[in-house]
Structures are given as structure tokens and as C-alpha cells.
C-alpha atoms as a PDB file:
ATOM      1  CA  UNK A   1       3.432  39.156   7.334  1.00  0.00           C
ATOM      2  CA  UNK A   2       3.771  36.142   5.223  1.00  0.00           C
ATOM      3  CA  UNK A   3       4.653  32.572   6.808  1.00  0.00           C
ATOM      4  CA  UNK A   4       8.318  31.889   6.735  1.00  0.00           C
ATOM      5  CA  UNK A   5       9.995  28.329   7.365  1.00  0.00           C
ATOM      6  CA  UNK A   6      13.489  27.725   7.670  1.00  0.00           C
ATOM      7  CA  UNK A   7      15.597  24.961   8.072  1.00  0.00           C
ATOM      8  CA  UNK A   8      17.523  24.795  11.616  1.00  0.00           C
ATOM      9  CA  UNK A   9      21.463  24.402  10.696  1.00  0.00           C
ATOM     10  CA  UNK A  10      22.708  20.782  11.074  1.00  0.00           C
ATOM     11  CA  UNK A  11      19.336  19.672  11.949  1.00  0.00           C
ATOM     12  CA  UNK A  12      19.800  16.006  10.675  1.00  0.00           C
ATOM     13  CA  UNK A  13      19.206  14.448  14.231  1.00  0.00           C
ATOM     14  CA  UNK A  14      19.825  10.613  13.629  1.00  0.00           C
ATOM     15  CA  UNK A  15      17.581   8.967  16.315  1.00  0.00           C
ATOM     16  CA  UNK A  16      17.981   5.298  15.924  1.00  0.00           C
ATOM     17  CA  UNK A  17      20.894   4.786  12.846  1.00  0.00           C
ATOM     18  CA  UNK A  18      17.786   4.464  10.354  1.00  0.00           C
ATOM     19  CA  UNK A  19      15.276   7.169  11.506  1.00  0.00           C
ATOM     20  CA  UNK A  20      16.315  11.671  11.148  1.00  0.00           C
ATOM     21  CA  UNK A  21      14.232  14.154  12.534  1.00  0.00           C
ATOM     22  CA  UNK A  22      14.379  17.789  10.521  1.00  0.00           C
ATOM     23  CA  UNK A  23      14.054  20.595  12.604  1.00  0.00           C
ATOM     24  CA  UNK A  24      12.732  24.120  11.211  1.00  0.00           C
ATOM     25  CA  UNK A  25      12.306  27.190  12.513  1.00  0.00           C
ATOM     26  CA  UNK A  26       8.327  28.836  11.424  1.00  0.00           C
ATOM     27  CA  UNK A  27       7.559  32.492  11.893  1.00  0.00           C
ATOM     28  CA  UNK A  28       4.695  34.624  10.831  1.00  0.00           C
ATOM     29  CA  UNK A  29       1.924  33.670  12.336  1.00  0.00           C
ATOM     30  CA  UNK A  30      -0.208  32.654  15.816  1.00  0.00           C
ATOM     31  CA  UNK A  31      -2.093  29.937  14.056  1.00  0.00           C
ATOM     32  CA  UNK A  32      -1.062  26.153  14.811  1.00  0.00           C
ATOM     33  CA  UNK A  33      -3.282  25.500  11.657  1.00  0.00           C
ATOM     34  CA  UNK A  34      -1.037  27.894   9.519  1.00  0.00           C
ATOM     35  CA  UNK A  35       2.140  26.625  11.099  1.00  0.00           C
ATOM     36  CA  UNK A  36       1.952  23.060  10.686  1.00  0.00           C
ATOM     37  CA  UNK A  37       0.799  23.615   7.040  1.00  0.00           C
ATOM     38  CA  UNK A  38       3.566  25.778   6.274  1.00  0.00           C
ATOM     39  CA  UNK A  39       5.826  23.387   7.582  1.00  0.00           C
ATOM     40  CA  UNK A  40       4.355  20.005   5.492  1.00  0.00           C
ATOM     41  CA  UNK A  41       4.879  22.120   2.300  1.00  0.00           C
ATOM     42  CA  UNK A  42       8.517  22.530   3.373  1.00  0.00           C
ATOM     43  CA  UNK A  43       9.647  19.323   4.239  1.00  0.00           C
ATOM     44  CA  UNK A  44       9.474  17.004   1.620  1.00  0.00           C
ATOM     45  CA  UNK A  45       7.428  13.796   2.010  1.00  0.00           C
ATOM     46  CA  UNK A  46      10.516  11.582   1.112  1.00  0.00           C
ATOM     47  CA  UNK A  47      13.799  12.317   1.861  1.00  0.00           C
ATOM     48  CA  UNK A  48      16.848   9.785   1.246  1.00  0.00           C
ATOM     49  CA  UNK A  49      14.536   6.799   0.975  1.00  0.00           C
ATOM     50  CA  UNK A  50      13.021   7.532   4.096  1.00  0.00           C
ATOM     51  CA  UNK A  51       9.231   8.263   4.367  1.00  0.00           C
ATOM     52  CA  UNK A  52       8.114  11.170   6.365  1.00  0.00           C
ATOM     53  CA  UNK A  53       6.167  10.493   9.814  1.00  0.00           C
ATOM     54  CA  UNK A  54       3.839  12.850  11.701  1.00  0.00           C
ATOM     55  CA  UNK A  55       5.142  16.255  12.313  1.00  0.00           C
ATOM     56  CA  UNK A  56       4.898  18.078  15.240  1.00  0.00           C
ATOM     57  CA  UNK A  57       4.993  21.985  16.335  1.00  0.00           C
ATOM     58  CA  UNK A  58       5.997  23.747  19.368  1.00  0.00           C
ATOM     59  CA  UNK A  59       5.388  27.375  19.818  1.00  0.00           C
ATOM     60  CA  UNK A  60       8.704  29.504  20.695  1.00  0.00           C
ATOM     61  CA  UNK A  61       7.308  32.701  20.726  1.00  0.00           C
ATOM     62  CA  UNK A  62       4.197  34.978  19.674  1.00  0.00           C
ATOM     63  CA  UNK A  63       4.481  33.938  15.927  1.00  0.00           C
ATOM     64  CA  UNK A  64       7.367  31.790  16.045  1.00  0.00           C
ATOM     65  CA  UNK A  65       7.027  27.790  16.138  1.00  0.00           C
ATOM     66  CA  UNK A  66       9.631  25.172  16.441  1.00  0.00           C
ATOM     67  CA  UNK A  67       9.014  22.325  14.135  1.00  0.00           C
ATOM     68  CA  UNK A  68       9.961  18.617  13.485  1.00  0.00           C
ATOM     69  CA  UNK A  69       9.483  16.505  10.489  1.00  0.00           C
ATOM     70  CA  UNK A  70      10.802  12.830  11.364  1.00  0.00           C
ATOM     71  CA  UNK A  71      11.837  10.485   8.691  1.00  0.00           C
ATOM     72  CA  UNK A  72      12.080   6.929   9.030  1.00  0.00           C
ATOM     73  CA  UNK A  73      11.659   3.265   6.651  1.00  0.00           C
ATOM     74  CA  UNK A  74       8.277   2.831   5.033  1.00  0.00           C
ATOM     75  CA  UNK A  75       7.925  -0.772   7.047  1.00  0.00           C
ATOM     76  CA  UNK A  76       7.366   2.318  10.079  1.00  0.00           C
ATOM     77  CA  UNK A  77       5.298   4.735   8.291  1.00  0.00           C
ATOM     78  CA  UNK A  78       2.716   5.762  10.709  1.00  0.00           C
ATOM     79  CA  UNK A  79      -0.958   7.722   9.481  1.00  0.00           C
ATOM     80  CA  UNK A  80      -0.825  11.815   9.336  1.00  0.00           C
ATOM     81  CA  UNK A  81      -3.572  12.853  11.755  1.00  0.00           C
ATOM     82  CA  UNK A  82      -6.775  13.778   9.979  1.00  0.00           C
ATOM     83  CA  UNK A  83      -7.703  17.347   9.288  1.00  0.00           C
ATOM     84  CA  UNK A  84     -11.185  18.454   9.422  1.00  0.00           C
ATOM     85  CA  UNK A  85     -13.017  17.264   6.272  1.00  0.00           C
ATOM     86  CA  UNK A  86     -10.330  14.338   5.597  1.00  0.00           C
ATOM     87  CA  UNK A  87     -11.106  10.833   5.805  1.00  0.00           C
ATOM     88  CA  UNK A  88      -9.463   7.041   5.451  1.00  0.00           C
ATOM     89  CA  UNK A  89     -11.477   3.642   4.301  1.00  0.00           C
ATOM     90  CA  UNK A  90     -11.113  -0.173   5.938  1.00  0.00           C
ATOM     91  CA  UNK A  91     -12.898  -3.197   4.375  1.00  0.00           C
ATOM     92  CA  UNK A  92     -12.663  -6.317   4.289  1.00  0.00           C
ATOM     93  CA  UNK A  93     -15.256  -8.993   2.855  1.00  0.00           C
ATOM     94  CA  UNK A  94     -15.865 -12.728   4.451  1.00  0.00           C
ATOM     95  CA  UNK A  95     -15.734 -13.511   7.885  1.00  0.00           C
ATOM     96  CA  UNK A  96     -19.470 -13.745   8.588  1.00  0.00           C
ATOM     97  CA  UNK A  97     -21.123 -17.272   9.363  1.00  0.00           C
ATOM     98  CA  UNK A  98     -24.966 -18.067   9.364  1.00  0.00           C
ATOM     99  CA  UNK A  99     -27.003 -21.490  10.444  1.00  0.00           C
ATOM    100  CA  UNK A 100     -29.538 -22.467   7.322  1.00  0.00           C
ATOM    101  CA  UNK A 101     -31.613 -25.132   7.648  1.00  0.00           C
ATOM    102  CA  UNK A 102     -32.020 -25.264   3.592  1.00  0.00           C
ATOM    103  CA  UNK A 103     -29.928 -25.821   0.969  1.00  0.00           C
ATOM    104  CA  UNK A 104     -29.732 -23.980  -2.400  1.00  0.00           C
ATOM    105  CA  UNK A 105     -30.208 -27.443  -4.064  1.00  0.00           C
ATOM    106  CA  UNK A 106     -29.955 -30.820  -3.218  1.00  0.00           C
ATOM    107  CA  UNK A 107     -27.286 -32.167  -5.716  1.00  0.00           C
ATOM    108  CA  UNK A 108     -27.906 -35.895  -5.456  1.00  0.00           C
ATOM    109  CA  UNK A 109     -28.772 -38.643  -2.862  1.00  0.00           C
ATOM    110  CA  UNK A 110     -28.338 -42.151  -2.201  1.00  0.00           C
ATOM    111  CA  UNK A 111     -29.478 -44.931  -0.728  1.00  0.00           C
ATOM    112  CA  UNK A 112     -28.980 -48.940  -0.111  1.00  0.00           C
ATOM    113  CA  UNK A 113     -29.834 -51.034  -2.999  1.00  0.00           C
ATOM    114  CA  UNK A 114     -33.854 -51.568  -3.385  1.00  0.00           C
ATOM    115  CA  UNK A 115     -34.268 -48.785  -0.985  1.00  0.00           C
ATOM    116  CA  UNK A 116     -34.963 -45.061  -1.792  1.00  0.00           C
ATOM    117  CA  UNK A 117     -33.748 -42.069  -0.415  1.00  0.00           C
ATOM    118  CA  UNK A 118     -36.329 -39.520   1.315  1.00  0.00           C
ATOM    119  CA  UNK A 119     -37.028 -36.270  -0.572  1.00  0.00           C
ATOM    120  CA  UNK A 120     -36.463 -33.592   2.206  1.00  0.00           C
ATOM    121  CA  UNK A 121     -36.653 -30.573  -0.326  1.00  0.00           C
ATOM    122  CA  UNK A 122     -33.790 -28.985   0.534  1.00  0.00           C
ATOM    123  CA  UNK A 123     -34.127 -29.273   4.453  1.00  0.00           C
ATOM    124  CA  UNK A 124     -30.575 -30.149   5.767  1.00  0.00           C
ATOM    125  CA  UNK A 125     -29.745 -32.211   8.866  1.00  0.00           C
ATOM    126  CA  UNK A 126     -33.517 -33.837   9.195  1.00  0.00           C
ATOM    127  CA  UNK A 127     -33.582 -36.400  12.515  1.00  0.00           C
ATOM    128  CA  UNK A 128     -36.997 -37.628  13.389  1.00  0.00           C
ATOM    129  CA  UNK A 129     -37.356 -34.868  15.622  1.00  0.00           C
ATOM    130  CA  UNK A 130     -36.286 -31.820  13.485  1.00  0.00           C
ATOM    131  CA  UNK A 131     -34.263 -30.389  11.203  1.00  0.00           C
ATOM    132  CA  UNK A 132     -30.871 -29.440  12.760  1.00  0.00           C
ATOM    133  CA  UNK A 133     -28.906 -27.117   9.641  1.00  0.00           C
ATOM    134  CA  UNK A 134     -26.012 -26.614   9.075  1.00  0.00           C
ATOM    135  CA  UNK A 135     -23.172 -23.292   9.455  1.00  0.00           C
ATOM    136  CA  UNK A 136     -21.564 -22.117   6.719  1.00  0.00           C
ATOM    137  CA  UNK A 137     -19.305 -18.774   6.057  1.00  0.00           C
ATOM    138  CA  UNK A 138     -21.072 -16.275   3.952  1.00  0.00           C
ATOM    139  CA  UNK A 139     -20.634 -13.565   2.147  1.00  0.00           C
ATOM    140  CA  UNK A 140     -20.075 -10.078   3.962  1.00  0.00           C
ATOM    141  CA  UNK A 141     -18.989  -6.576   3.464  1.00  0.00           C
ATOM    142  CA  UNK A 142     -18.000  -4.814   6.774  1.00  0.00           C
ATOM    143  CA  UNK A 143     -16.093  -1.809   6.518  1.00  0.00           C
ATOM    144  CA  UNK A 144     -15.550   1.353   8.933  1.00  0.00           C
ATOM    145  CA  UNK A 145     -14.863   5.074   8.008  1.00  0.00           C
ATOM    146  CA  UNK A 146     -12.612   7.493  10.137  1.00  0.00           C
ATOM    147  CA  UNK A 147     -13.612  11.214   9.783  1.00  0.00           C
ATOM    148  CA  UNK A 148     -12.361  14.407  11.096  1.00  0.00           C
ATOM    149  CA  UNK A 149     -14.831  16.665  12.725  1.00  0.00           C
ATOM    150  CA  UNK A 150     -14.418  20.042  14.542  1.00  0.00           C
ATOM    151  CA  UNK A 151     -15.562  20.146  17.979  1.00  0.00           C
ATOM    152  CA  UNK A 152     -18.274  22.282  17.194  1.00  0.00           C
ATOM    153  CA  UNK A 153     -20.240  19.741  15.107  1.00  0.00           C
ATOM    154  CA  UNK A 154     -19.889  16.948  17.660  1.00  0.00           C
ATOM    155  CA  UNK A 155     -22.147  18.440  20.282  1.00  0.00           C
ATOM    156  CA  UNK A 156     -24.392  16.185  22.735  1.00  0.00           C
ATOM    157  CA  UNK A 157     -27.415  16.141  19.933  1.00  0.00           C
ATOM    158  CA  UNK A 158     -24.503  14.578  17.290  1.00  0.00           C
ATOM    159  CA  UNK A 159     -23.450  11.937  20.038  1.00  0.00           C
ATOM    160  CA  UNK A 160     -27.184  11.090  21.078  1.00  0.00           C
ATOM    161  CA  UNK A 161     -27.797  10.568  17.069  1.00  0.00           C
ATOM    162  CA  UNK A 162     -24.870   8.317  16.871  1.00  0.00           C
ATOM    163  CA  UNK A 163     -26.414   5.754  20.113  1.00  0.00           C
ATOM    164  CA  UNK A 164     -29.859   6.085  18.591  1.00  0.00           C
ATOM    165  CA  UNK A 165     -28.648   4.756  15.295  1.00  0.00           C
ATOM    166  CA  UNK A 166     -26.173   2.208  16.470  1.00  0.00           C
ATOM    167  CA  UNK A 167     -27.794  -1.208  15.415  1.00  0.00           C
ATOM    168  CA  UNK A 168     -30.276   0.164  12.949  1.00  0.00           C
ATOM    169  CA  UNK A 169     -30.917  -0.574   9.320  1.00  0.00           C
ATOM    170  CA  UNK A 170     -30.553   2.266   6.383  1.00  0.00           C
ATOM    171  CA  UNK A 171     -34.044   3.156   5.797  1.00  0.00           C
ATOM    172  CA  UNK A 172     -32.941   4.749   2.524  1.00  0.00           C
ATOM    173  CA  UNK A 173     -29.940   4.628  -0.055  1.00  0.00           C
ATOM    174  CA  UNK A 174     -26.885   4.815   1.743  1.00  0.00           C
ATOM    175  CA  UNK A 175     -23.565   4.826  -0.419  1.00  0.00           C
ATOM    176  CA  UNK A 176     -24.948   2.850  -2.886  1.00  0.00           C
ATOM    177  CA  UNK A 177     -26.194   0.052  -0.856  1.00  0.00           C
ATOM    178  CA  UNK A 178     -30.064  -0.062  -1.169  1.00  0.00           C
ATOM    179  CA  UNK A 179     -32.419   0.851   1.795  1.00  0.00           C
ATOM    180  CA  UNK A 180     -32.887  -2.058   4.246  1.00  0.00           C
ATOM    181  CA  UNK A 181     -28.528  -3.842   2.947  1.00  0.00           C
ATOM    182  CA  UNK A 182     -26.731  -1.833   5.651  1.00  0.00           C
ATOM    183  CA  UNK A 183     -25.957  -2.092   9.276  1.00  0.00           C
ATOM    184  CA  UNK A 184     -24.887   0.461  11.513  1.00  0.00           C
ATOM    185  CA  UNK A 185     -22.390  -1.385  14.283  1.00  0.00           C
ATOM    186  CA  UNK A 186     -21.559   1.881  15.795  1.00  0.00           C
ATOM    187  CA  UNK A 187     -19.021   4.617  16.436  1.00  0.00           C
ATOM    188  CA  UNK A 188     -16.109   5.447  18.291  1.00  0.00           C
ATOM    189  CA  UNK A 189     -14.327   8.991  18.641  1.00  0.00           C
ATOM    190  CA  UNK A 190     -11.667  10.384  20.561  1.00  0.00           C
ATOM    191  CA  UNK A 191     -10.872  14.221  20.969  1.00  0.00           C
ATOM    192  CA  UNK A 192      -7.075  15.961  20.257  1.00  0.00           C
ATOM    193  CA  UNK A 193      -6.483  18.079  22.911  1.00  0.00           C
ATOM    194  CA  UNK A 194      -8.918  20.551  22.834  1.00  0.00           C
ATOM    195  CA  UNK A 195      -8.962  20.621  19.231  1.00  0.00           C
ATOM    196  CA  UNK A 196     -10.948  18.164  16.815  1.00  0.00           C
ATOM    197  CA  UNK A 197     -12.615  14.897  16.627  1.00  0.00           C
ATOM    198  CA  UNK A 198     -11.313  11.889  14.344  1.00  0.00           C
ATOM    199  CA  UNK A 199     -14.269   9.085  14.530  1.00  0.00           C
ATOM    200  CA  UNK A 200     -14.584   5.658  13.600  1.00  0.00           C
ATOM    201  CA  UNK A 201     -17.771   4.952  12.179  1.00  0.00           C
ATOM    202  CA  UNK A 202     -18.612   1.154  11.256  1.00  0.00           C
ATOM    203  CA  UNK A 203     -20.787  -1.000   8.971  1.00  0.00           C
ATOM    204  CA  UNK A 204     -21.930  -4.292   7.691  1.00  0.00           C
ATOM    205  CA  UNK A 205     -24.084  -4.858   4.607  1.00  0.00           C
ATOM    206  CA  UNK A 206     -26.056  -7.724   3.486  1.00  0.00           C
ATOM    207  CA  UNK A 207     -27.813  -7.390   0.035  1.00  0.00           C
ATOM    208  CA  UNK A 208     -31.587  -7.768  -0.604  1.00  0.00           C
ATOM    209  CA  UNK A 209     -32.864 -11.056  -2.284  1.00  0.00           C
ATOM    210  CA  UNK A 210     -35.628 -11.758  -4.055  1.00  0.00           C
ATOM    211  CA  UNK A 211     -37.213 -14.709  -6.241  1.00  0.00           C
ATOM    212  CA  UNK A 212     -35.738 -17.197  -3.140  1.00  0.00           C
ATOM    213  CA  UNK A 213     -37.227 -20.692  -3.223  1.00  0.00           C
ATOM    214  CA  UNK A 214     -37.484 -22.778  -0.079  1.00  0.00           C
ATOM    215  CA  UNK A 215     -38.384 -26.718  -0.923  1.00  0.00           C
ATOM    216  CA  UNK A 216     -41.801 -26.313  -3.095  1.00  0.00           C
ATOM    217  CA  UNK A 217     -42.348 -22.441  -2.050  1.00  0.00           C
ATOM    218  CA  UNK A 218     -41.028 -19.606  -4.157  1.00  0.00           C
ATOM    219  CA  UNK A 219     -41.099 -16.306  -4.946  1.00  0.00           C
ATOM    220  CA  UNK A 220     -39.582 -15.173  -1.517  1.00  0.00           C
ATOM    221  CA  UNK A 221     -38.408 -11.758  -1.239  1.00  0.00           C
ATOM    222  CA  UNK A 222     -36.010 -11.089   2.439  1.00  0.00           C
ATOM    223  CA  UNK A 223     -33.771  -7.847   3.179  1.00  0.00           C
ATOM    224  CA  UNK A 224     -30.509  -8.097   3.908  1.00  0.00           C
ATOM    225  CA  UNK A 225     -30.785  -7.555   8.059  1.00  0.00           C
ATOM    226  CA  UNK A 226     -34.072  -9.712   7.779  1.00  0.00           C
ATOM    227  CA  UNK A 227     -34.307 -12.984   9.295  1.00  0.00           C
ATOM    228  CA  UNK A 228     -35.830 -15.496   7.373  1.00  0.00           C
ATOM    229  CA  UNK A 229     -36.474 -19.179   9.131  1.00  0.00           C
ATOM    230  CA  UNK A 230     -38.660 -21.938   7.635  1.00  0.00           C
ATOM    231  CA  UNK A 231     -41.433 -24.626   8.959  1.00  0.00           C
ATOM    232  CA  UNK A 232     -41.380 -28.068   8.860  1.00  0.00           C
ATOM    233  CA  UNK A 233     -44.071 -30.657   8.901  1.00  0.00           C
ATOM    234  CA  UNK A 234     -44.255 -34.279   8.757  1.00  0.00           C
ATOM    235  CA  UNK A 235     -45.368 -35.454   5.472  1.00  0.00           C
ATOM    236  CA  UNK A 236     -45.401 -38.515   3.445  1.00  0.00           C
ATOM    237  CA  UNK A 237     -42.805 -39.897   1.098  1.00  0.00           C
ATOM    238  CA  UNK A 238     -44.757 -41.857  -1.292  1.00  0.00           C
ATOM    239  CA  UNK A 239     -41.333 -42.818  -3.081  1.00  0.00           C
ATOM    240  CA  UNK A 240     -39.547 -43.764  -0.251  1.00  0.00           C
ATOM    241  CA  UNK A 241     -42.681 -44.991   1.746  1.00  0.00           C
ATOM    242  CA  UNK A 242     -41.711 -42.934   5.233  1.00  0.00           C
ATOM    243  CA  UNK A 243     -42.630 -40.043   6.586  1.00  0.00           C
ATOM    244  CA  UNK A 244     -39.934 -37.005   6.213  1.00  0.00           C
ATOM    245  CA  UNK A 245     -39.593 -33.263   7.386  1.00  0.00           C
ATOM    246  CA  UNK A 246     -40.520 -30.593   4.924  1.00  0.00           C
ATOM    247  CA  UNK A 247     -41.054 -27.053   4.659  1.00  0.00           C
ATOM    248  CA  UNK A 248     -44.672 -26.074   5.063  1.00  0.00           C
ATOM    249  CA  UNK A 249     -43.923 -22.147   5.059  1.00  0.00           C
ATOM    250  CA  UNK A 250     -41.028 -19.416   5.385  1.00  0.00           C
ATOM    251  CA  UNK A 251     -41.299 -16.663   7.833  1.00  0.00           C
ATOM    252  CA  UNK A 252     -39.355 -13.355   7.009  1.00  0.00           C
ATOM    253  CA  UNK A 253     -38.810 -11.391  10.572  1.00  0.00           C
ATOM    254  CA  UNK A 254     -37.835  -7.918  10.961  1.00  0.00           C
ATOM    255  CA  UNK A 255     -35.037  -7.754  14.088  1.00  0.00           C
ATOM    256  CA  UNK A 256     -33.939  -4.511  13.665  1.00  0.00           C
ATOM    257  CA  UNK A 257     -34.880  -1.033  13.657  1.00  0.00           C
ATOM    258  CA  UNK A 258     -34.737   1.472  10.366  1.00  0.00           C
ATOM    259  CA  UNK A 259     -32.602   4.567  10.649  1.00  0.00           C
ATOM    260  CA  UNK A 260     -32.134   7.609   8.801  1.00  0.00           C
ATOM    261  CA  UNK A 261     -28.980   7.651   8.518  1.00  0.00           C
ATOM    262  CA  UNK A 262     -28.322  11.244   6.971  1.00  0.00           C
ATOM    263  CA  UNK A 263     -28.093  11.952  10.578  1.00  0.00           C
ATOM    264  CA  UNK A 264     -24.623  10.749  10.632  1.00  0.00           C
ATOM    265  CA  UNK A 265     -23.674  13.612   8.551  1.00  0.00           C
ATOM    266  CA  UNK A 266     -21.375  11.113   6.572  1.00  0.00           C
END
């Protein structure tokens, strides 16, 4: 028996003065799946200027469903639930801040007349007793994916993969992003009913450098999630005739754990 939708009679319910709800009667079928499918391809997405919300489904019968398609301003448009297989995209770049103790290049300095100005080498901040930094924004790309999973594929092994890899670095490619740029932050899901999943998976990436040059060393190489901090030493300023605070050596720390990350099934 094929799916049949029909419009209720005078079902223009006005709600608020700016917001209708269109009511339809569905018959042919015991699936909630079928029914609400048959019932977006009915109603039309736009109707009179208004965008079309979330619909919803009752069941009436065996094979009979009562369903709603509200309409309202686009200002009030709110997400159609995920389906299994669907997903939606956030980013947003910036909004990351880190302390360095060197700077990229030391543009110029100064210094009272007949007097010159120590040569740190880059190091930023220098007191007699250290070198203090400096911190600045950088750049960042965070952004979080929401998929739709059936229940069956979010067992207890899924969710134990999803803690295990929360906080761990992509050991390999991951969409695009070479291994070692990308940070797993974590996930968060929520169930419908007794139905599907929709989870919230999140990310940070920080891109691999290489050729870096701290003061007189070079040919540094760091991963993104790797922590790279820098020595000083006292040492003499022939120009300047004092002694000053340079770097002596760089240190490039691994903090987190590698993951493989195909075991987010993403």
C-alpha cells in the first residue's frame, strides 16, 4: 500500500500572528521513518515567506499518523534533527593565546646616547633574573562535527574509544591535517528517545613547523601539540659590555598522547 499524505481541511493554525502550523493526515504505513519522510516531501520548505521548522508525527492508528509542519520567520528557523548518516560543521579560527619567550625578530633597539643596547637574540622580557615572555593571540582552527548515529553503532566499546581518545594527537592524516596538527577535545552525545544518537565531536589543530630559529640556533622542527621552551644562559655582551640572557638550547616536549583516530568512525 503506497504512503499517502493529505492535507487536514483548514489546517492553517496561526499560533503567534507570524508563525502557522500545517496539519496532514499520513496513511500507509507503521514506519515513523516512512511517515515523517513522506510528510517533508509534502510540505513545502517555504511557504508564504515563512521558513519551515521541525516537523513532528503522532501515530493515530495502525498505519495512520497525524502530522505537523510549522512555519515561522527565518530570524526563528530552528535545525531539522539529523538522520542517520547526516552531519553539520562549526569553526571558527583565533581565540587561542600562547606565552613565548622569543620573538620572530627583533626589529630594532635603542639606547641612551654613548650607550649600547644588549643583544638578547630574540629573548623577550630579560630581567637579571630571567626571561619573563610575553602572551600573544595566535593562530587556531577549532571546529566540532555533529553526526547522527544509530544506536546500534554507539555501543559501550564506541563510548570507551571516544574517552580513550579524548586529549590525544592524530597519529596519522586526519581530514587533511597532517599526523601530529590535530587535537581531539572530546565528545558529547545525547540519545532521541529510544531511537538514534546525534554527537558532537570536537577539535583543535595546530600546524607542524619546521626550519624555526631560536636566537643563534636553527633548523628546529616542533609539531603542532608539541611544546617547545628554550634555555637561557648568562653570556657576555662584548658590544654593550654587560652580561645578558640568551638562548643556549631549545627543548621540543611531547605532552600528549597519539591516537588513531579511525576509531572515531568519522
Amino acid at each position: 500500500m503506497p504512503v499517502t499524505v493529505t492535507e487536514k481541511l483548514e489546517s492553517l493554525e496561526t499560533t503567534d500572528g507570524k508563525a502557522i502550523t500545517r496539519v496532514y493526515f499520513i496513511e500507509g504505513t507503521q514506519s515513523d521513518t516512512e511517515a515523517m519522510t513522506a510528510l517533508k516531501a509534502e510540505a513545502p520548505v517555504v511557504y508564504n515567506s515563512l521558513v519551515r521548522k521541525p516537523c513532528r508525527i503522532e501515530p493515530i492508528g495502525l498505519d495512520s499518523w497525524l502530522g505537523e509542519a510549522p512555519y515561522a520567520p527565518s530570524g526563528n528557523i530552528q535545525q531539522e534533527p539529523l538522520e542517520v548518516g547526516e552531519s553539520s560543521y562549526n569553526f571558527e579560527t583565533g581565540g587561542e593565546t600562547q606565552h613565548i619567550t622569543q620573538s620572530l625578530q627583533t626589529i630594532n633597539k635603542y639606547a641612551p646616547p654613548g650607550k649600547t643596547a644588549p643583544d638578547f637574540k630574540g629573548a623577550i622580557g630579560v630581567t637579571e633574573s630571567g626571561v619573563e615572555g610575553v602572551d600573544i593571540p595566535v593562530k587556531a582552527f577549532n571546529w566540532s562535527e555533529t553526526h547522527c548515529k544509530s544506536n546500534a553503532d554507539v555501543d559501550a566499546a564506541y563510548k570507551a574509544a571516544l574517552y580513550n581518545l579524548t586529549y590525544t594527537v592524530n597519529s596519522g592524516s586526519f581530514k587533511n591535517f597532517a599526523a601530529g596538527e590535530v587535537l581531539f577535545l572530546g565528545a558529547s552525545g545525547s540519545r532521541r528517545g529510544d531511537g538514534d544518537w546525534e554527537i558532537t565531536y570536537r577539535f583543535a589543530s595546530s600546524p607542524n613547523k619546521t626550519g624555526l630559529t631560536v636566537g643563534e640556533i636553527t633548523g628546529i622542527a616542533k609539531k603542532g601539540w608539541e611544546y617547545m621552551w628554550v634555555r637561557y644562559e648568562d653570556a657576555e655582551d662584548d658590544a654593550a659590555k654587560q652580561l645578558v640572557k640568551r638562548p643556549i638550547a631549545v627543548y621540543i616536549e611531547k605532552v600528549y598522547e597519539s591516537g588513531d583516530f579511525s576509531g572515531l568512525e568519522l
